[in-house]
N, C-alpha and C. Protein backbone atom coordinates (compact mmCIF):
# COMPACT_ATOMS: atom_id res chain seq x y z
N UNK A 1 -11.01 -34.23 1.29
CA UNK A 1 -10.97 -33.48 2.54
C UNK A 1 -11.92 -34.13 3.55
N UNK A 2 -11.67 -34.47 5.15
CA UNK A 2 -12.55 -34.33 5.93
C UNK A 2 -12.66 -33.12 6.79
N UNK A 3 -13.51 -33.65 8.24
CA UNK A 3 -13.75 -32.81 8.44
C UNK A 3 -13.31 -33.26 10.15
N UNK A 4 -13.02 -32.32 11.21
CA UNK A 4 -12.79 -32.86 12.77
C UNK A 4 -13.69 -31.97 13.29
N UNK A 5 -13.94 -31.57 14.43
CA UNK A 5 -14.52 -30.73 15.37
C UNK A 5 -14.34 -31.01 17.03
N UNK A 6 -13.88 -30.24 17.66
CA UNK A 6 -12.72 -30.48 18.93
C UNK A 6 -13.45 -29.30 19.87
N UNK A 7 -13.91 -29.50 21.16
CA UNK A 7 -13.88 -28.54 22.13
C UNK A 7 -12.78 -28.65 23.36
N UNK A 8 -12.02 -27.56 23.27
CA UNK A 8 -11.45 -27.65 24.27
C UNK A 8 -10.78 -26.67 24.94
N UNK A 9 -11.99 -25.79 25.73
CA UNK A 9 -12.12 -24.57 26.21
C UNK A 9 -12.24 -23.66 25.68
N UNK A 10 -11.46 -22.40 25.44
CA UNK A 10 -11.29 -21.23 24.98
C UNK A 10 -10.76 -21.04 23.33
N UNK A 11 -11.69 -21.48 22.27
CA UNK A 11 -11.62 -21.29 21.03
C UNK A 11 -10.30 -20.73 20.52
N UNK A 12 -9.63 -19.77 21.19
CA UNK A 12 -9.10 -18.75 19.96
C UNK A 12 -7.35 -19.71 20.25
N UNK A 13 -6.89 -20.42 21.66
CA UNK A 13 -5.93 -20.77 21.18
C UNK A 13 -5.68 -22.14 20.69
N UNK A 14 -6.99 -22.94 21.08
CA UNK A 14 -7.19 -24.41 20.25
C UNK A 14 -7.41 -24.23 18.54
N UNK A 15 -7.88 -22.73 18.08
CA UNK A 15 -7.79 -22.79 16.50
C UNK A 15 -5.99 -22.75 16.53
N UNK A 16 -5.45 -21.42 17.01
CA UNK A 16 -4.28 -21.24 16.41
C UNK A 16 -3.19 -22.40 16.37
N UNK A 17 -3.52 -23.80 17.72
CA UNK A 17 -3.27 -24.32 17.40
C UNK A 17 -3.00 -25.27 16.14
N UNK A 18 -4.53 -25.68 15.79
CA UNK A 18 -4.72 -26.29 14.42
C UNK A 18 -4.51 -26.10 13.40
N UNK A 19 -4.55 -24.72 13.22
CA UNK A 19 -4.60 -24.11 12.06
C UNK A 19 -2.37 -24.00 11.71
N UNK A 20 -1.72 -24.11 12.37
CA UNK A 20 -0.71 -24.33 12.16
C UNK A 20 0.19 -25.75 11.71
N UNK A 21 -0.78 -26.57 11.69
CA UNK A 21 -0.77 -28.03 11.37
C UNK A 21 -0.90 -28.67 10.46
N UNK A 22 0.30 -28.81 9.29
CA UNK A 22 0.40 -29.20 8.35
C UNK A 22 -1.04 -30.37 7.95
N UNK A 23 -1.47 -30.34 7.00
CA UNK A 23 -2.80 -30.88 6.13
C UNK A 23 -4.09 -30.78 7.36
N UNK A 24 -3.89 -29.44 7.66
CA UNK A 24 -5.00 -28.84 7.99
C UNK A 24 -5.04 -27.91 6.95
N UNK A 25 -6.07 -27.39 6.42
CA UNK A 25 -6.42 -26.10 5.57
C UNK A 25 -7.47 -25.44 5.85
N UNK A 26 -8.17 -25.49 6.30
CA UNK A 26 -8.45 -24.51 7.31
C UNK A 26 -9.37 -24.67 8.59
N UNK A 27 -9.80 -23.57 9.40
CA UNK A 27 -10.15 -23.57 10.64
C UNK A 27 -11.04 -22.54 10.41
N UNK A 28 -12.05 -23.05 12.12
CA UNK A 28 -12.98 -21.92 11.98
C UNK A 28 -13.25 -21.74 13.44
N UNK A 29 -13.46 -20.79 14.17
CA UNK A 29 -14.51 -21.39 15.28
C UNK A 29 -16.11 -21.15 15.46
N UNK A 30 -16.34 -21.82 16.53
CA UNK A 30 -18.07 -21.16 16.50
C UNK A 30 -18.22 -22.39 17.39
N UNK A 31 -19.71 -22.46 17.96
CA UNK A 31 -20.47 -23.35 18.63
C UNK A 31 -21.01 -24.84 18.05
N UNK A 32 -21.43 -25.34 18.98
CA UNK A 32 -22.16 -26.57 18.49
C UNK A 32 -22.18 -27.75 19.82
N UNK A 33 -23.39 -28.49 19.47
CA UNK A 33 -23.55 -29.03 20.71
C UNK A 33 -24.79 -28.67 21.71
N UNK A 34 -25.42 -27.50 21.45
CA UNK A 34 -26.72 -26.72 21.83
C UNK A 34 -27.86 -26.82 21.42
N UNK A 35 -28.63 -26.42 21.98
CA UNK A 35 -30.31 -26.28 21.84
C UNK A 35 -30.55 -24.84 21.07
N UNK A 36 -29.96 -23.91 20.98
CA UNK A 36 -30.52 -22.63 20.52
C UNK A 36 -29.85 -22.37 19.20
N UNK A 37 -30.96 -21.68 17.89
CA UNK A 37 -30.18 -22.01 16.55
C UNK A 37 -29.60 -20.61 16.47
N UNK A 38 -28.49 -20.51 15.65
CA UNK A 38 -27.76 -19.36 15.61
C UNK A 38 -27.26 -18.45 17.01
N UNK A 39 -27.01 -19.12 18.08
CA UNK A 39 -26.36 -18.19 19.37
C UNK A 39 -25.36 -17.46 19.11
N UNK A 40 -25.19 -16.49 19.45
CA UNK A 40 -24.19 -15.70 19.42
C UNK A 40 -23.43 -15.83 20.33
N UNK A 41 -21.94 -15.32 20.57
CA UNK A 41 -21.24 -15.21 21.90
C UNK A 41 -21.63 -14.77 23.05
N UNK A 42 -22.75 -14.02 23.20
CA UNK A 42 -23.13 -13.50 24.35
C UNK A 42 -24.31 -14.88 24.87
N UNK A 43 -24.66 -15.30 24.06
CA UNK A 43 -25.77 -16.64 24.20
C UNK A 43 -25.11 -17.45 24.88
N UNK A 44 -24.13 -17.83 24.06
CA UNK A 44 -23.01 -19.20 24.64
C UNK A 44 -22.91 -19.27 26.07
N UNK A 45 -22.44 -17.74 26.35
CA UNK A 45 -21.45 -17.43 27.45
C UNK A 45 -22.96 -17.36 28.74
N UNK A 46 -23.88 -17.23 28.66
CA UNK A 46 -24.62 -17.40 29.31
C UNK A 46 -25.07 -18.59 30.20
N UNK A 47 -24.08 -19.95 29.50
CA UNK A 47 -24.02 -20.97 30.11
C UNK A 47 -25.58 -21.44 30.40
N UNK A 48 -26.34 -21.29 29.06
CA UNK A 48 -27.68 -22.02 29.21
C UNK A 48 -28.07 -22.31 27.80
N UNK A 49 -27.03 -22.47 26.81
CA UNK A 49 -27.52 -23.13 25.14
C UNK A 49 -26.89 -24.35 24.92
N UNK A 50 -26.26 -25.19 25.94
CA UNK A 50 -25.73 -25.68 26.19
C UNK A 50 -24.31 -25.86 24.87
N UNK A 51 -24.18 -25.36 24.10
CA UNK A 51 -23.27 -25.30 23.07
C UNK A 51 -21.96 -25.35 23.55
N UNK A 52 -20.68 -25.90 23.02
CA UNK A 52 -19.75 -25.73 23.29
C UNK A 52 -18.96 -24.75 22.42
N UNK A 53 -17.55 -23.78 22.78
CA UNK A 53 -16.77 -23.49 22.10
C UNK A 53 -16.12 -24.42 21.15
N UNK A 54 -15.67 -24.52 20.18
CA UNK A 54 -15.40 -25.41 19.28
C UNK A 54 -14.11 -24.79 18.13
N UNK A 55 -13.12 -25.59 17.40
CA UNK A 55 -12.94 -25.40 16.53
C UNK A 55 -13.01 -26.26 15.12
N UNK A 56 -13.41 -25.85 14.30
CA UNK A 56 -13.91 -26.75 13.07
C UNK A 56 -12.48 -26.67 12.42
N UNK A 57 -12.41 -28.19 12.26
CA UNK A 57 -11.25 -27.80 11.47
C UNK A 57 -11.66 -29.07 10.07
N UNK A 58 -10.87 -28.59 8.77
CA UNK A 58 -10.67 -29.14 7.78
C UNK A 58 -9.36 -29.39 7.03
N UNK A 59 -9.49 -30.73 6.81
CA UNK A 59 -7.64 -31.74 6.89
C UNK A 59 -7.82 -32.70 6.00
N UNK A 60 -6.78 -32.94 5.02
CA UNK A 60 -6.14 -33.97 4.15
C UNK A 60 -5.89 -35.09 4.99
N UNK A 61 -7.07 -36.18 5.10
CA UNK A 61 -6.24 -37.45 5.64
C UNK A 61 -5.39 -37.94 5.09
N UNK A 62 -4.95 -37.63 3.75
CA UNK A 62 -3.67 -37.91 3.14
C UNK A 62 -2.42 -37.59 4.00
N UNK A 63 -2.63 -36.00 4.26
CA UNK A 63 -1.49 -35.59 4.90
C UNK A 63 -1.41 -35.76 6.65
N UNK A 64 -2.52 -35.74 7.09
CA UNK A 64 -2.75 -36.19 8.47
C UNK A 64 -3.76 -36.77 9.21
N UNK A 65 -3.40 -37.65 9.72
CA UNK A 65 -5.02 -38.73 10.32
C UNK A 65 -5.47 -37.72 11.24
N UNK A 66 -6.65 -38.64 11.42
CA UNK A 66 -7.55 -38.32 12.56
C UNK A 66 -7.00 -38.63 13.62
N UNK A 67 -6.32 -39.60 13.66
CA UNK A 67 -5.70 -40.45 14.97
C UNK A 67 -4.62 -38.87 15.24
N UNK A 68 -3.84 -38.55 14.78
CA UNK A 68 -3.07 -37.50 15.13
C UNK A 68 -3.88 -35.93 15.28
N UNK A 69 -4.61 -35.85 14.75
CA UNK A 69 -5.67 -34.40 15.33
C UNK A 69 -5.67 -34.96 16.75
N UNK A 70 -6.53 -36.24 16.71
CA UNK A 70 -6.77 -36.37 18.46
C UNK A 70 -5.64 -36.22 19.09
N UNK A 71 -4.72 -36.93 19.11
CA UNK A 71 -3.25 -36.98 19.67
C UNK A 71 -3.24 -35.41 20.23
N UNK A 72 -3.02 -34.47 18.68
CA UNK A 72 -3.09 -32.91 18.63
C UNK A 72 -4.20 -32.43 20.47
N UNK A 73 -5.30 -32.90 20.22
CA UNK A 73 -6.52 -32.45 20.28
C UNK A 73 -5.97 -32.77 22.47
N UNK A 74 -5.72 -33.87 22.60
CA UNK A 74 -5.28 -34.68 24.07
C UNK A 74 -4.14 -34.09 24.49
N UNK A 75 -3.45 -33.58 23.70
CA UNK A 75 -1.74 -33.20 24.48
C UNK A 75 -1.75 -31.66 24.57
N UNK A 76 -3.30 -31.03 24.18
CA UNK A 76 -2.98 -28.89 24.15
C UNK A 76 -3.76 -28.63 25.11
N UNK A 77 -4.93 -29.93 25.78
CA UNK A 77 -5.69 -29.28 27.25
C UNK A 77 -5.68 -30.13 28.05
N UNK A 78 -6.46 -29.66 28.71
CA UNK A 78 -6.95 -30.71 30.40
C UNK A 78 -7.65 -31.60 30.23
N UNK A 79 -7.72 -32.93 29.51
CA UNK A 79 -9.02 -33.65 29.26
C UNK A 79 -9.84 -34.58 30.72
N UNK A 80 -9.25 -33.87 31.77
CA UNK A 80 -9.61 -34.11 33.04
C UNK A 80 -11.01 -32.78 33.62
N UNK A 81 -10.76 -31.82 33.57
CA UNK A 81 -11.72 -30.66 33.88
C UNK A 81 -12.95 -31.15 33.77
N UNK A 82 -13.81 -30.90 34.44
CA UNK A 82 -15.30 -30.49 33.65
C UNK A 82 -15.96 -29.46 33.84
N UNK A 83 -15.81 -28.76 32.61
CA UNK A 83 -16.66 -27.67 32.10
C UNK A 83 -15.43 -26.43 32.68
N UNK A 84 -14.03 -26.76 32.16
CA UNK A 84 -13.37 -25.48 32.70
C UNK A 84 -11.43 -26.09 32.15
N UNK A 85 -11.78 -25.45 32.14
CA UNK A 85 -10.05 -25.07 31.32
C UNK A 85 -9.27 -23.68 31.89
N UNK A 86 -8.25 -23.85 32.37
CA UNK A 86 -7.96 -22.88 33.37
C UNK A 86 -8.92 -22.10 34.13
N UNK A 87 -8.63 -20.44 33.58
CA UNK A 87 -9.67 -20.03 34.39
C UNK A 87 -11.44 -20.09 34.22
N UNK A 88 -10.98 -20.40 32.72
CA UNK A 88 -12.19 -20.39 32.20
C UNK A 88 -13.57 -21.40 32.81
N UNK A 89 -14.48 -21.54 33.36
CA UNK A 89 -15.44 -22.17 33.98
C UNK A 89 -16.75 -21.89 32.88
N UNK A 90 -17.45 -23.24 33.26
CA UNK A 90 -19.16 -23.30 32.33
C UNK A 90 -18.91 -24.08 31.24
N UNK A 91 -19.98 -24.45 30.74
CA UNK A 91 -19.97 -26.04 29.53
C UNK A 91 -19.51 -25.75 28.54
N UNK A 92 -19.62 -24.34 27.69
CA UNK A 92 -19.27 -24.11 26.69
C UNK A 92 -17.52 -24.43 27.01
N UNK A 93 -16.94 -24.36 28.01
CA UNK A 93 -15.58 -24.49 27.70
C UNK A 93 -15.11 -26.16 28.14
N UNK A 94 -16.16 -26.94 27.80
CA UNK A 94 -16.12 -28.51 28.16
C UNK A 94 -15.04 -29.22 26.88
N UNK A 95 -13.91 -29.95 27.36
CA UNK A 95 -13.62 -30.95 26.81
C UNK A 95 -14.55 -31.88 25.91
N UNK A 96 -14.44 -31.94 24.66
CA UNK A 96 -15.38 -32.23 23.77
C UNK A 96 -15.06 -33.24 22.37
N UNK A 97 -15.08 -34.35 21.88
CA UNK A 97 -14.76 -34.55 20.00
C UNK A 97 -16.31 -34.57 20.19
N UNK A 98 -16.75 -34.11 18.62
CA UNK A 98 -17.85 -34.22 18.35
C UNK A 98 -17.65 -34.65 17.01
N UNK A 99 -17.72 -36.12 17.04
CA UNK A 99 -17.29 -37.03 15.46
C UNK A 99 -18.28 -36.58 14.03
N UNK A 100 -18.17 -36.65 13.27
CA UNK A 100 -18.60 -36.80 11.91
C UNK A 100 -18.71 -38.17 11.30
N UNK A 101 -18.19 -39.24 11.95
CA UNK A 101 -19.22 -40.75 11.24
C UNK A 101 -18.53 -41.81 12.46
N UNK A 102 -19.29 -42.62 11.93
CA UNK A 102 -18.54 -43.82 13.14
C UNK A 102 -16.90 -44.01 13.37
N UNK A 103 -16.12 -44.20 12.38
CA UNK A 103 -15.11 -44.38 12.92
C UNK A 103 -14.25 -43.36 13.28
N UNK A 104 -14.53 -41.98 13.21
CA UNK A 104 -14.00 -40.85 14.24
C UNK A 104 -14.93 -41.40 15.86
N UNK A 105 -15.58 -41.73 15.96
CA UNK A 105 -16.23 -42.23 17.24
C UNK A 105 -15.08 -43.32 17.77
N UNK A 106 -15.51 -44.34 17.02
CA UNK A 106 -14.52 -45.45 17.48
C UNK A 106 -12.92 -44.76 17.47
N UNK A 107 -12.36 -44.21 17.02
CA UNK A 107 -10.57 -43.69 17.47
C UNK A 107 -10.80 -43.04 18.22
N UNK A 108 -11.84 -41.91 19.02
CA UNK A 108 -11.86 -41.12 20.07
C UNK A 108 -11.86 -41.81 21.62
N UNK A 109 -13.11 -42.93 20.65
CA UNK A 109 -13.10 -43.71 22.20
C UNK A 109 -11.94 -44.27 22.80
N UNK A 110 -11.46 -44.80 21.69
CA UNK A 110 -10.14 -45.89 21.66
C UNK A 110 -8.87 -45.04 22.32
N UNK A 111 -8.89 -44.01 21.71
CA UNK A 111 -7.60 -42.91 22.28
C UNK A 111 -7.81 -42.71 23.88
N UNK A 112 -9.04 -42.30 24.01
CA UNK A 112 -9.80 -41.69 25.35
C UNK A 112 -9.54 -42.96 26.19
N UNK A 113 -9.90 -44.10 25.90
CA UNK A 113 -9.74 -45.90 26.69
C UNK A 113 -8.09 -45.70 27.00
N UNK A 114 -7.41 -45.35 26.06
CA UNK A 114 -5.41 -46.01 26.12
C UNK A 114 -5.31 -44.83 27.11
N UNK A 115 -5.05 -43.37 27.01
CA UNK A 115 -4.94 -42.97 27.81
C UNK A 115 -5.37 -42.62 29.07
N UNK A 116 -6.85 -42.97 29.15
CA UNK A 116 -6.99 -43.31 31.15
C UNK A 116 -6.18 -44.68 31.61
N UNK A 117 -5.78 -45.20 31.01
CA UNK A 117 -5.50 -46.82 31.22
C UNK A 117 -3.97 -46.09 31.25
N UNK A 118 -3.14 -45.50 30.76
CA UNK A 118 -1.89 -44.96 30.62
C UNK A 118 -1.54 -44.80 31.63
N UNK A 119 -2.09 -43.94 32.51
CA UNK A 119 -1.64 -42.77 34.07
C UNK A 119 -0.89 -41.62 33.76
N UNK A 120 -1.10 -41.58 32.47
CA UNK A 120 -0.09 -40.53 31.91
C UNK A 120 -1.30 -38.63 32.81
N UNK A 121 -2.72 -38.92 32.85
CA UNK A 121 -3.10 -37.86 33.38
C UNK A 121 -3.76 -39.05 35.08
N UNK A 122 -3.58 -37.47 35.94
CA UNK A 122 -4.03 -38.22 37.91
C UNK A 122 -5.55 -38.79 37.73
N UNK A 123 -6.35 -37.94 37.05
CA UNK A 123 -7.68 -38.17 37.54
C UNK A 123 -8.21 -38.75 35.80
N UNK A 124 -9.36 -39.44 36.29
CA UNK A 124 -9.98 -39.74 34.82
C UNK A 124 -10.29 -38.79 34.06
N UNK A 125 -10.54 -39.06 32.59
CA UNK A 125 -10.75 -38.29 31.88
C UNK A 125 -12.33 -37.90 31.27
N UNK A 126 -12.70 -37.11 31.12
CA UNK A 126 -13.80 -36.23 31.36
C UNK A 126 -14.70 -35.88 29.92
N UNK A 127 -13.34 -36.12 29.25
CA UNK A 127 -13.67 -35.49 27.41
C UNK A 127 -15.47 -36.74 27.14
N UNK A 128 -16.25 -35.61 26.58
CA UNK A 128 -17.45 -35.98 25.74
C UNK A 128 -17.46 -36.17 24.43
N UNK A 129 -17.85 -37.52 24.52
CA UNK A 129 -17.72 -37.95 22.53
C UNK A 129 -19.00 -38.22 22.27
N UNK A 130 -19.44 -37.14 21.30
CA UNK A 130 -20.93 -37.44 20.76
C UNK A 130 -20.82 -36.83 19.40
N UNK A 131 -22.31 -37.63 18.55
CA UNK A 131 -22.17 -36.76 17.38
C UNK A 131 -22.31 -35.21 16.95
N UNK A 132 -21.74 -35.11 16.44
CA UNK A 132 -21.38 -33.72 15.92
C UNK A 132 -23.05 -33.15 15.19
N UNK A 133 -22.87 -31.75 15.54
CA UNK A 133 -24.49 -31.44 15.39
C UNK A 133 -24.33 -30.20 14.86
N UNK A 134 -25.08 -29.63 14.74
CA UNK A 134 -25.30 -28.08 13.82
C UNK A 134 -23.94 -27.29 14.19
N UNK A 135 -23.15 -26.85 13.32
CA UNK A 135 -22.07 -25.85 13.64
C UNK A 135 -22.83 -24.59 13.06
N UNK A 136 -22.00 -23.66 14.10
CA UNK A 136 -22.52 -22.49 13.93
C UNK A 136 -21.47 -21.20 13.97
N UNK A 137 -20.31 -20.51 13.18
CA UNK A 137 -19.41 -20.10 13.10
C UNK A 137 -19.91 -19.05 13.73
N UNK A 138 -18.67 -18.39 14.68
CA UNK A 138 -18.69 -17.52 15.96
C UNK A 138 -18.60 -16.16 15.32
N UNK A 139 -18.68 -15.06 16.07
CA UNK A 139 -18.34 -13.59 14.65
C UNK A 139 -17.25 -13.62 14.33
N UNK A 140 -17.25 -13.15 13.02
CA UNK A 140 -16.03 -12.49 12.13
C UNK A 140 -14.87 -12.40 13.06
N UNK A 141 -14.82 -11.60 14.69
CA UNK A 141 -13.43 -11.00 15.40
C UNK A 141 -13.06 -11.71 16.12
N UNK A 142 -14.26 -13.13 16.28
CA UNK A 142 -13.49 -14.24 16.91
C UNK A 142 -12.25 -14.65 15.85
N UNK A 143 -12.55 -15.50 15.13
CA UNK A 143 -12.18 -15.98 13.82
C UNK A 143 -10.42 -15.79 13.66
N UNK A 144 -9.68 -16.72 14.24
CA UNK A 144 -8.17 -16.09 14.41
C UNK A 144 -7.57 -14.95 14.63
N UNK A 145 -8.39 -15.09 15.71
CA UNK A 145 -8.30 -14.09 17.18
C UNK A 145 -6.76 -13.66 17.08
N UNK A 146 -6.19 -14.97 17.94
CA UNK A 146 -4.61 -14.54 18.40
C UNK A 146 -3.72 -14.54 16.84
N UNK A 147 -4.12 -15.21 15.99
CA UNK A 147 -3.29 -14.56 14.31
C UNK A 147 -3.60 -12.66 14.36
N UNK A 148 -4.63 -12.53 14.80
CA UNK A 148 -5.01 -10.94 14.00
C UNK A 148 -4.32 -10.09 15.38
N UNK A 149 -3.91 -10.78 16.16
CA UNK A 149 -3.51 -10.10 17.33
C UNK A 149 -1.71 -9.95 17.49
N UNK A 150 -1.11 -10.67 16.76
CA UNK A 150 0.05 -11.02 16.43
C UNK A 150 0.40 -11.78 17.74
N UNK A 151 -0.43 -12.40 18.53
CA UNK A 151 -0.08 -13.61 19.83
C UNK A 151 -0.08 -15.17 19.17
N UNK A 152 1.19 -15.73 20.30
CA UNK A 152 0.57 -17.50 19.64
C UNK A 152 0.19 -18.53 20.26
N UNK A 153 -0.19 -17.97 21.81
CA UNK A 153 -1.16 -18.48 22.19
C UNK A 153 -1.63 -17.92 23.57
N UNK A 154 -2.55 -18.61 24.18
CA UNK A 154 -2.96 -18.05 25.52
C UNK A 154 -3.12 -18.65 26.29
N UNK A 155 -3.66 -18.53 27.50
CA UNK A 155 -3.54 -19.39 28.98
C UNK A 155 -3.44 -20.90 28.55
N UNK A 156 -3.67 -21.14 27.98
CA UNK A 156 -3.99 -22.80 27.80
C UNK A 156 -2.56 -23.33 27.39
């Protein structure tokens, strides 16, 4: 098993995304990326722990690369925004990979390089690639939000 970690805005429909994605097994969300240990949602949203929304996800590179999470990860938001995904505004909802060893670094960059070079999006792209740092799982009622809601997805 590895491991990915993806910000890209509003947690609850970037999990349901993933989590529907064959040799994914499972998902989580929560923060990471911040200065403050254990924030809660009301912390985050304060737009001063600098943490991002996030979803953790865990995947069979057998059954699916990394190269295709990103793919996944580039084609469900705006990797142009900064710090806002529809309506949503502030860092926690920043375009984000936050790698787990060098060569998730090197395919992020590499993906992130082909598609500004593409024109496939107007303006450059915005997404932050750094290492991945303390995760911190969000409460229990975040936690496949739109599954427990019977929705399959939201603004995004």
């Amino acid at each position: 098993m590895a491991k990915a970690t993806f910000g890209a805005g509003c947690f609850w429909g970037v999990e349901e995304t993933f989590r529907k994605i064959p040799g994914v097994s499972h998902t989580s969300v929560g923060y990471t990326g911040g200065t403050k240990e254990n924030p809660t949602y009301e912390d985050v949203c304060t737009d001063k722990t600098g943490h991002a929304e996030v979803v953790d996800i865990d995947f069979d590179p057998n059954q699916i690369s990394y190269q295709a999470l990103l793919q996944i990860f580039f084609e469900n938001h705006n990797p142009t925004t900064l710090n806002q995904q529809g309506p949503d505004k502030g860092t926690q909802y920043r375009s984000a990979v936050f790698y787990h060893d060098e060569e998730q670094r090197k395919q992020a960059e590499k993906m992130k390089q082909e598609l500004d070079k593409s024109g496939k999006f107007s303006k450059p792209i915005v997404t932050e690639i750094t290492p991945a740092t303390t995760y911190y799982p969000a409460e229990e009622y975040h936690q496949r939000y739109l599954q427990k809601r019977g929705i399959d997805s939201c603004h995004i």
